[in-house]
Protein backbone atom coordinates (compact mmCIF):
# COMPACT_ATOMS: atom_id res chain seq x y z
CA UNK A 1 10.21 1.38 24.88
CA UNK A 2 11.59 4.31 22.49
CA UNK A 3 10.20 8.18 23.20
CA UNK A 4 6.87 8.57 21.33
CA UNK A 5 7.65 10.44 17.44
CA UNK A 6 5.04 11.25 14.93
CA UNK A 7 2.05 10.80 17.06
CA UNK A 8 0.90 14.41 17.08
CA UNK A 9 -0.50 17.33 14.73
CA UNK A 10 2.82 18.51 14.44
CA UNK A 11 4.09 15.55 12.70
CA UNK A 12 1.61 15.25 10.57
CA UNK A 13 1.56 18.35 8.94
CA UNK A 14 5.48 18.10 8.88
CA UNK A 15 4.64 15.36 6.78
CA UNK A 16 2.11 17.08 4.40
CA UNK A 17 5.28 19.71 4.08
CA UNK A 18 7.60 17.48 2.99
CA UNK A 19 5.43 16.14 0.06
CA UNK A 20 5.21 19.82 -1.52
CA UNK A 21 8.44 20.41 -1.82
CA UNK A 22 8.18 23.82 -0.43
CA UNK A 23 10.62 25.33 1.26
CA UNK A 24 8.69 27.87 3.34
CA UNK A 25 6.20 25.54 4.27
CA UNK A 26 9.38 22.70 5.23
CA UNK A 27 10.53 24.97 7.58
CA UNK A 28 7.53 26.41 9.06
CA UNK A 29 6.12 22.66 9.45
CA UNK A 30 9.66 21.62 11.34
CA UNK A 31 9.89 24.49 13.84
CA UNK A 32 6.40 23.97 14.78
CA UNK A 33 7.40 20.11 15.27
CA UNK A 34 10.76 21.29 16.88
CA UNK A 35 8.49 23.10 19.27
CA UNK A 36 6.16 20.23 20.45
CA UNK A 37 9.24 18.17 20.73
CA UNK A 38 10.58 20.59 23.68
CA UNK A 39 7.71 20.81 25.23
CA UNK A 40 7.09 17.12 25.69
CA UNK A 41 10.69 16.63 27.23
CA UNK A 42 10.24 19.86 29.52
CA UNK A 43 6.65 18.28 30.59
CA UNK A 44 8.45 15.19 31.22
CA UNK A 45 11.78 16.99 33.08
CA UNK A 46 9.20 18.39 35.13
CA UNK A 47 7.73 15.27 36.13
CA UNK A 48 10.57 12.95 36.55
CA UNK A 49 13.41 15.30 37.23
CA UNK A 50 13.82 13.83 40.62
CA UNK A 51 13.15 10.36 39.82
CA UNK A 52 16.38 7.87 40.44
CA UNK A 53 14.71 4.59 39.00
CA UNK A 54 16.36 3.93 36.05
CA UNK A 55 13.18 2.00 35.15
CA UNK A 56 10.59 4.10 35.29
CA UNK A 57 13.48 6.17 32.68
CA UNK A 58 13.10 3.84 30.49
CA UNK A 59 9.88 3.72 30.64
CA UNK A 60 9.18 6.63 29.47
CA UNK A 61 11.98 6.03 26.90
CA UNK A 62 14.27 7.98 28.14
CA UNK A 63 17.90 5.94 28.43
CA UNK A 64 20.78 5.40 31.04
CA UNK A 65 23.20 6.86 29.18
CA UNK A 66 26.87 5.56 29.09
CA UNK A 67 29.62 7.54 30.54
CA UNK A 68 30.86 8.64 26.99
CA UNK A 69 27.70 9.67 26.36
CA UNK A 70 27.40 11.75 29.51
CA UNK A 71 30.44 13.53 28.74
CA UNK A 72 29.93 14.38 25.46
CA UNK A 73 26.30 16.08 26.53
CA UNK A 74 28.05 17.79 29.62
CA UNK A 75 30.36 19.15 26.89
CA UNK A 76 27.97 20.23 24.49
CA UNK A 77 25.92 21.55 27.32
CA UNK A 78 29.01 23.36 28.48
CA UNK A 79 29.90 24.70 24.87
CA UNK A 80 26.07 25.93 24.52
CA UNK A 81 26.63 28.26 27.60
CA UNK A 82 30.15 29.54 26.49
CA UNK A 83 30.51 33.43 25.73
CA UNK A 84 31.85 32.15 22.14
CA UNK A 85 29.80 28.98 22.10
CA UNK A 86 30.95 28.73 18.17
CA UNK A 87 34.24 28.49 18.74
CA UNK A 88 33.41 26.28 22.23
CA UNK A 89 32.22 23.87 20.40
CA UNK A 90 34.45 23.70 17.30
CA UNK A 91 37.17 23.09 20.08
CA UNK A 92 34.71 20.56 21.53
CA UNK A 93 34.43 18.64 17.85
CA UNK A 94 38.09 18.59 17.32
CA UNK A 95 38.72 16.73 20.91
CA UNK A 96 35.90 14.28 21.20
CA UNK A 97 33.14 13.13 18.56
CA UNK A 98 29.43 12.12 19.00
CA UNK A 99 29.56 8.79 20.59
CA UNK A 100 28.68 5.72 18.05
CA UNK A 101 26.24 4.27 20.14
CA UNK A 102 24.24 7.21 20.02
CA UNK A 103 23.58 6.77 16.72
CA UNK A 104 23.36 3.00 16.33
CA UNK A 105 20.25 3.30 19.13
CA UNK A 106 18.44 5.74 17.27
CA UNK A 107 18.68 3.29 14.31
CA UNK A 108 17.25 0.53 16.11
CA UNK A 109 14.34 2.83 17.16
CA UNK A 110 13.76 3.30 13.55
CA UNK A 111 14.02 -0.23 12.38
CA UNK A 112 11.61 -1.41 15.31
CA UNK A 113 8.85 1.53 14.58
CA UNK A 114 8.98 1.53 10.81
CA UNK A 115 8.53 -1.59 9.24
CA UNK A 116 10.24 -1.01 6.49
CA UNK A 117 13.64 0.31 7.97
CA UNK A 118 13.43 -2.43 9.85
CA UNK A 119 13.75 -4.65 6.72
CA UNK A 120 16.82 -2.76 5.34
CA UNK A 121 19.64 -4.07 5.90
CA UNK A 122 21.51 -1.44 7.09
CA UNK A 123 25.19 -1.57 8.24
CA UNK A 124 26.94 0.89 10.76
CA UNK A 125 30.12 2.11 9.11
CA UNK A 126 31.55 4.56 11.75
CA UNK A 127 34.36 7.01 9.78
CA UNK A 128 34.37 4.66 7.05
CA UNK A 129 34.17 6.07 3.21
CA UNK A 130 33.99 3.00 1.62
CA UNK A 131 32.41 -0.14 2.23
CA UNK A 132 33.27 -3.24 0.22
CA UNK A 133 30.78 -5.87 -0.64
CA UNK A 134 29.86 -9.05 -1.83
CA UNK A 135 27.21 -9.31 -4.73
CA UNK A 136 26.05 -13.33 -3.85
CA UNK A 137 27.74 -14.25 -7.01
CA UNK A 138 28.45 -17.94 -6.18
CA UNK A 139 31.87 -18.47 -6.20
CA UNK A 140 33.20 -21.81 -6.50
CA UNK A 141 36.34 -23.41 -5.25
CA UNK A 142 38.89 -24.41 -8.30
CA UNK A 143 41.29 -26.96 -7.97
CA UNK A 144 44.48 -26.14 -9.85
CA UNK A 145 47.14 -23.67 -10.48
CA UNK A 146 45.77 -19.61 -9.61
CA UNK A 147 45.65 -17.78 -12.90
CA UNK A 148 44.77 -14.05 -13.89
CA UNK A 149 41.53 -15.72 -15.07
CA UNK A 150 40.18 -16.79 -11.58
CA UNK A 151 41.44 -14.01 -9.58
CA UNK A 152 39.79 -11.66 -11.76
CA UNK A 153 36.34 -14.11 -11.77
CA UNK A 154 37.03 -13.83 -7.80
CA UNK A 155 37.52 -10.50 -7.49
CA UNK A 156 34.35 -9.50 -9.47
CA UNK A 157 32.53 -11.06 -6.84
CA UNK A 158 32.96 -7.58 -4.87
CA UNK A 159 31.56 -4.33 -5.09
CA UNK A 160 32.52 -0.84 -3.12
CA UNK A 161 30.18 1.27 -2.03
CA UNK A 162 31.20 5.08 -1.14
CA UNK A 163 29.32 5.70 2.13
CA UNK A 164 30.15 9.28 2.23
CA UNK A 165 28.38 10.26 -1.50
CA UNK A 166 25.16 11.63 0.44
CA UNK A 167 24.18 13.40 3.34
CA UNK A 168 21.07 14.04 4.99
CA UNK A 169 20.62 16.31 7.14
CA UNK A 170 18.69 18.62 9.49
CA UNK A 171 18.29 21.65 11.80
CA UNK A 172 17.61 21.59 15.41
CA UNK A 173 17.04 24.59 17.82
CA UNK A 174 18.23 23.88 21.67
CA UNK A 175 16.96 27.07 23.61
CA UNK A 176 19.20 27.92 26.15
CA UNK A 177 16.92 26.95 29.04
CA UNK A 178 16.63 23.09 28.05
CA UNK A 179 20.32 23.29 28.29
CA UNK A 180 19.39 23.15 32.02
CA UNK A 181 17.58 20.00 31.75
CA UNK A 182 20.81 18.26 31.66
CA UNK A 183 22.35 15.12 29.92
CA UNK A 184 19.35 12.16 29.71
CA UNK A 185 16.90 14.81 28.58
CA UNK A 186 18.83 16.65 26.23
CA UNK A 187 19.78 13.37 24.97
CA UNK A 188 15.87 12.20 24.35
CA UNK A 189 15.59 15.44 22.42
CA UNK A 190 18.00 15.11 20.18
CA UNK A 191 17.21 11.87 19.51
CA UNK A 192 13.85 12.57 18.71
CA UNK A 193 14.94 15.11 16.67
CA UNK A 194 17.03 12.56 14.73
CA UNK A 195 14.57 9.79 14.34
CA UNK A 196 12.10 12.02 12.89
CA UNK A 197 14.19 13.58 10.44
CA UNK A 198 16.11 10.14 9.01
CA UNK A 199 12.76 8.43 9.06
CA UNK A 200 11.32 11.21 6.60
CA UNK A 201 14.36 11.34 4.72
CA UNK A 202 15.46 7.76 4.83
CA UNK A 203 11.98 6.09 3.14
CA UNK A 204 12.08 8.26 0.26
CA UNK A 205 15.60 7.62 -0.78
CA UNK A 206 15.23 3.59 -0.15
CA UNK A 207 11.88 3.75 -2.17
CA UNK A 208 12.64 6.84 -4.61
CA UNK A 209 16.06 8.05 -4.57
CA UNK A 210 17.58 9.28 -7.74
CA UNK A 211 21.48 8.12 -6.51
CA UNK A 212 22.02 12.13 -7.35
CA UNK A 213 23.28 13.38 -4.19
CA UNK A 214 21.53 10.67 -2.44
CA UNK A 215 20.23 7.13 -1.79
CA UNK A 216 19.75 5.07 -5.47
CA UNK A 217 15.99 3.81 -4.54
CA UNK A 218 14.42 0.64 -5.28
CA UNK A 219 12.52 1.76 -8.26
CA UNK A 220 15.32 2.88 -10.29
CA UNK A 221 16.97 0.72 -12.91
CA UNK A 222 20.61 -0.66 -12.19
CA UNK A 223 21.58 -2.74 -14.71
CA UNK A 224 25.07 -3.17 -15.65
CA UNK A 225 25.76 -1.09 -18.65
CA UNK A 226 22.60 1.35 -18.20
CA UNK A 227 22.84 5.19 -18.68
CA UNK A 228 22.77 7.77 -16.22
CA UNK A 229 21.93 11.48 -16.20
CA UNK A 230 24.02 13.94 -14.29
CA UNK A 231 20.72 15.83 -13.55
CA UNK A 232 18.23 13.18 -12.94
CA UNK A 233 20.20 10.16 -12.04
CA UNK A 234 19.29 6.70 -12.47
CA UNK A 235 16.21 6.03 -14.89
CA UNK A 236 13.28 4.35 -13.22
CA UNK A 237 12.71 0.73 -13.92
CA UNK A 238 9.53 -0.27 -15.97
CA UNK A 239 6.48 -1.11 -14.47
CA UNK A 240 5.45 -4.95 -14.59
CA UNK A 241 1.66 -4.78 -14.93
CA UNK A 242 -0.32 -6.84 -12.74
CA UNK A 243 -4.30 -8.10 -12.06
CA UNK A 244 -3.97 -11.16 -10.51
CA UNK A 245 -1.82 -12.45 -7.69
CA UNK A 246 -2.74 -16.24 -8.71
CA UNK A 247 -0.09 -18.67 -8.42
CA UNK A 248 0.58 -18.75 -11.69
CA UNK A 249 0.91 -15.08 -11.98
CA UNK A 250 2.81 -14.71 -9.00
CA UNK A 251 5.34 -16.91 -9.62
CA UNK A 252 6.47 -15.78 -12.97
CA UNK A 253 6.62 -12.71 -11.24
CA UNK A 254 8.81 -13.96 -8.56
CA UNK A 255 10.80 -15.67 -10.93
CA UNK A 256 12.70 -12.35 -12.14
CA UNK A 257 14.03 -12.22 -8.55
CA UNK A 258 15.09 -15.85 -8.40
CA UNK A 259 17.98 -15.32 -11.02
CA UNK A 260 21.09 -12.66 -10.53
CA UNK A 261 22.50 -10.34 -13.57
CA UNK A 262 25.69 -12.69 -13.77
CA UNK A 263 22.87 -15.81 -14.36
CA UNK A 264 22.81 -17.08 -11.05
CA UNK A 265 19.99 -18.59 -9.08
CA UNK A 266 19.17 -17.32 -5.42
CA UNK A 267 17.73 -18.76 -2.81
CA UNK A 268 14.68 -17.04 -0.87
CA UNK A 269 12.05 -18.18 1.40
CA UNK A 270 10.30 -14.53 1.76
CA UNK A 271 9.64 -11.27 -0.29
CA UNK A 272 8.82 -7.63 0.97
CA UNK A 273 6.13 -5.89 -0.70
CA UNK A 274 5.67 -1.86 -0.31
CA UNK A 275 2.68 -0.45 -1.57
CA UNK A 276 0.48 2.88 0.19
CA UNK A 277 -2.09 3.15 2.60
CA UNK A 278 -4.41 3.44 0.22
CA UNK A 279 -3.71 0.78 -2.37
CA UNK A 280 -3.26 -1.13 0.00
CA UNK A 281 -6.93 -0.51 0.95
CA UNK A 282 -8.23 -0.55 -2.53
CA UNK A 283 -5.93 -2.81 -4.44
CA UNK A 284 -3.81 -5.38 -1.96
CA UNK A 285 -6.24 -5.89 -0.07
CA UNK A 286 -9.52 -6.90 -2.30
CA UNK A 287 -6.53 -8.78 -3.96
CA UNK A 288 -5.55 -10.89 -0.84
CA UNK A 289 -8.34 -11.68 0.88
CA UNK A 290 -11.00 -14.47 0.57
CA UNK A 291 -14.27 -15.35 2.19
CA UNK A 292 -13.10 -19.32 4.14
CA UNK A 293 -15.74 -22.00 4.06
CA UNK A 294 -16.26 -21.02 7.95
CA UNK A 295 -17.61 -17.65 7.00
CA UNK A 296 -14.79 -15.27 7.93
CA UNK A 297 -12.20 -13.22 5.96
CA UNK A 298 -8.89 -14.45 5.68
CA UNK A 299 -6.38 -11.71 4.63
CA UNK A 300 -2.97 -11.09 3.55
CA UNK A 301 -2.86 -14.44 1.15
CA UNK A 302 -0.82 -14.84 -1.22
CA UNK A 303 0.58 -17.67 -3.11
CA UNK A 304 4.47 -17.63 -1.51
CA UNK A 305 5.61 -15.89 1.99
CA UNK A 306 4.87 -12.19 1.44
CA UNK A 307 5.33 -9.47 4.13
CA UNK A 308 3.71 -6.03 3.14
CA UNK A 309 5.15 -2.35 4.42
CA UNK A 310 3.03 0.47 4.36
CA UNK A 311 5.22 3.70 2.42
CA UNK A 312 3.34 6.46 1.49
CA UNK A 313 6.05 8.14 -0.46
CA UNK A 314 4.91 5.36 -3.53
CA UNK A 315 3.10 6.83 -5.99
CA UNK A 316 -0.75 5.72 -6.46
CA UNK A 317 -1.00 2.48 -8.51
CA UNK A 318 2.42 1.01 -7.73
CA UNK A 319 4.40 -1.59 -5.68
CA UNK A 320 7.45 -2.69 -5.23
CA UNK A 321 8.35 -6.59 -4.59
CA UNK A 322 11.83 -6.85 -3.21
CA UNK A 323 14.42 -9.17 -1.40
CA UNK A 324 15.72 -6.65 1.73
CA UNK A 325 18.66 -8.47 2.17
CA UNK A 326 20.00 -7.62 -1.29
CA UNK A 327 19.41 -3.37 -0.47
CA UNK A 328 22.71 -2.37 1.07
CA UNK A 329 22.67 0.83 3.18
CA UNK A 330 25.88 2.08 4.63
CA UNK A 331 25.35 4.77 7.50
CA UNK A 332 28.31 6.78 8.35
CA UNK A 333 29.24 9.73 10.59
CA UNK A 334 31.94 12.64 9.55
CA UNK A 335 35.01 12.62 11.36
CA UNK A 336 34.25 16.45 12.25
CA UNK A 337 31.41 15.21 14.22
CA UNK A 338 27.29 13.99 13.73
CA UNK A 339 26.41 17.52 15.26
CA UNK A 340 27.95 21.04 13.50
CA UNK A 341 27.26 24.16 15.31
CA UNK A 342 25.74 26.33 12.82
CA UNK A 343 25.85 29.77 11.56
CA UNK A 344 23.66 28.69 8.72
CA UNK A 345 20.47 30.25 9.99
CA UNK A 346 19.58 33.13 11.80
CA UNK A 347 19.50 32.90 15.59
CA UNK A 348 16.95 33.96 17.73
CA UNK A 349 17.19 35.59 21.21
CA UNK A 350 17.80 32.50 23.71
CA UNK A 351 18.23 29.74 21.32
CA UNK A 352 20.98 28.24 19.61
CA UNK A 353 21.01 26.18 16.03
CA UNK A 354 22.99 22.52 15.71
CA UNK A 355 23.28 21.27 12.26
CA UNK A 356 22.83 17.03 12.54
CA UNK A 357 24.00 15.32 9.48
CA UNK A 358 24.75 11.69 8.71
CA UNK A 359 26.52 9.84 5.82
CA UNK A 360 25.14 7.07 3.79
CA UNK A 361 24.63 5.69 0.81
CA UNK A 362 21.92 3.02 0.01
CA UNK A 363 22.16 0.44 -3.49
CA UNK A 364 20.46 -2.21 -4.66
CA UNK A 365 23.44 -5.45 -5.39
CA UNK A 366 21.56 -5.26 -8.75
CA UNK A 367 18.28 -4.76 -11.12
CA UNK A 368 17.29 -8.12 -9.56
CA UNK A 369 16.68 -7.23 -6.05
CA UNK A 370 13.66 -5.15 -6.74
CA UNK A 371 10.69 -5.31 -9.11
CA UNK A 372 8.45 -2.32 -9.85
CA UNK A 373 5.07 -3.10 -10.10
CA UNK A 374 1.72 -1.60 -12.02
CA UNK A 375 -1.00 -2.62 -9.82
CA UNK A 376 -4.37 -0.04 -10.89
CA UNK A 377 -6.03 -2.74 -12.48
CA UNK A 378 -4.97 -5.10 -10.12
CA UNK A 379 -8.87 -7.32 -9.00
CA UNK A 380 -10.27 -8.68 -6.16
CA UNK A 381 -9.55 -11.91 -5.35
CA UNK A 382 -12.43 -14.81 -5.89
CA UNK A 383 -12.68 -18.36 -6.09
CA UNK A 384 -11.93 -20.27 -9.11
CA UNK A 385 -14.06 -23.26 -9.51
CA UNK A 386 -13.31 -25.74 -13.04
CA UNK A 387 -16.54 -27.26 -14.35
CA UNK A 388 -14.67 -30.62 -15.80
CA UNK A 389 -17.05 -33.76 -17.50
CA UNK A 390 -16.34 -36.65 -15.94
CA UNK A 391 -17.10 -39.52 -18.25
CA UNK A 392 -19.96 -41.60 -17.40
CA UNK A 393 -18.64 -44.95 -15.44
């Protein structure tokens, strides 16, 4: 069990924030969220302070941390109290980094409580910059001598990604008197503080991301050859429109995933859908559910294996059909450390502000792996009965 997130009033009006795009609003919305995060973790220091079952810990989602990890929080905690904690901790970045494993838990928090994440396939990197890949380009063994020809049909097989293009990032206030709370519960704060803040940040750029400074989303056109703006990056794809999910319908849809730009077929047994909570409601929905000879509602039907994830950053009266295994996201750290002490904002009297930033970059192996779909006329589903004559015996 993973330490509650986005379950109270806070969150949700953090969320609200986000969507205007304003800046004052951002960082009101975030303190006040900041602030109900500390509280729950001092409510819960208060209560389990003296508790030595690891279990009941966990329970509460709080982890056994490993000895690196211990350290590292007895140095920040250390740093945090110095006379020059700046400097302290600049010393403290340039000795020993976050531990990895810090990071790589609060990633599988985030793939097991949103559905979505948890589809991505996302791949650790560490201090890597550059990640190489392959594109599923079948490659076929040649008998024979090796010319120029077939290394170069070999090598184009591979793509590299540079992990380190974007960074997301965000502020988070330690007063000085959680510093007394000591390693596990500073450690459940912070990692709060980082699931909430990639899980905003992190759906938008899979679903919408320009590839400007951050992740190229899954509605933006790829294709080899197509044109990109220095100001609003990668164009977005065209809309397939759709009103039926009949089998007919559906798999001519599917069909555009089933070949790769270089002409190959793929093989797939499942496809992700994303759509919002409310056309989900209002469109999916009425779309996928019938009324069974037995008198009940059978939901979620469609004509091949599809798994639906709830995104609200989708705009109204689109979807997205995908193949998650073909969305590559490299997360990285900085060698100069996951957590910055910061002089960036203003501090107040008692508390302290720690800049937590992460590397990635998140692509699409081509225009193939996702389709963009118009679904406001999308209709209900029904049941299609053919009146055939039957010549008389």
């Amino acid at each position: 069990m993973s330490i509650k997130m986005g379950t109270g009033k806070a969150s949700q009006k953090l969320v609200v924030a986000m969507r205007t795009g304003d800046e004052e609003k951002i960082k009101a919305a975030w303190q006040t969220f900041q602030n109900e995060i500390v509280d729950d973790v001092k409510a819960d220091f208060l209560e389990l302070a003296d508790e030595k079952d690891v279990k009941v810990l966990q329970s509460r989602g709080y982890r056994q941390l490993t000895s690196k990890e211990t350290k590292f929080y007895q140095s920040l905690i250390k740093s945090a109290k110095a006379s020059n904690p700046k400097q302290a901790f600049a010393d403290l970045i340039e000795k020993e980094a976050m531990p990895t494993t810090i990071i790589e838990d609060v990633y599988k928090d985030l793939e097991d409580e949103h559905k979505l994440l948890g589809k991505i396939n996302f791949q650790y990197v560490s201090y890597l910059t550059k990640w190489v890949l392959n594109d599923h380009t079948v490659q076929k063994a040649v008998w024979g001598k090796i010319t120029d020809e077939i290394t170069k049909q070999i090598e184009s097989g591979f793509k590299v990604v540079d992990v380190d293009q974007n960074k997301l990032s965000a502020y988070a206030i330690i007063e000085n008197g959680m510093l007394d709370l000591g390693p596990t519960f500073i450690d459940a704060y912070i990692r709060r503080m980082l699931k909430e803040a990639l899980a905003l940040g992190l759906e938008e750029g899979i679903v919408n991301g320009t590839g400007i400074n951050q992740p190229i989303g899954l509605i933006r056109d790829v294709h080899k050859g197509v044109t990109v703006s220095s100001t609003d990056g990668y164009p977005k794809k065209t809309a397939v429109k759709v009103t039926d999910f009949t089998p007919k319908s559906y798999g001519t849809l599917l069909g555009k995933l089933a070949i790769n730009e270089n002409k190959k077929q793929k093989k797939f047994t499942e496809v992700t859908m994303i759509c919002n909570q409310s056309d989900y409601l209002t469109k999916i929905m009425p779309a996928t559910t019938v009324l069974n000879a037995q008198g009940t509602y059978v939901n979620n039907l469609f004509p091949f294996p599809t798994d639906v994830c709830i995104s609200n950053v989708l705009e109204e009266g689109q979807a997205i059909i995908f193949l998650p295994e073909e969305y590559f996201f490299g997360v990285g750290g900085s060698k100069d450390g996951v957590i910055e002490y910061s002089d960036e904002v203003k501090f107040l009297e008692d508390q302290r502000a720690y800049k937590i930033k992460q590397y990635g970059h998140g692509v699409a192996l081509d225009n193939t792996t996702a389709i963009l779909l118009d679904i406001s006329e999308l209709e209900p589903a029904y049941i299609t009965v053919l009146n055939k004559d039957i010549p008389a015996a």
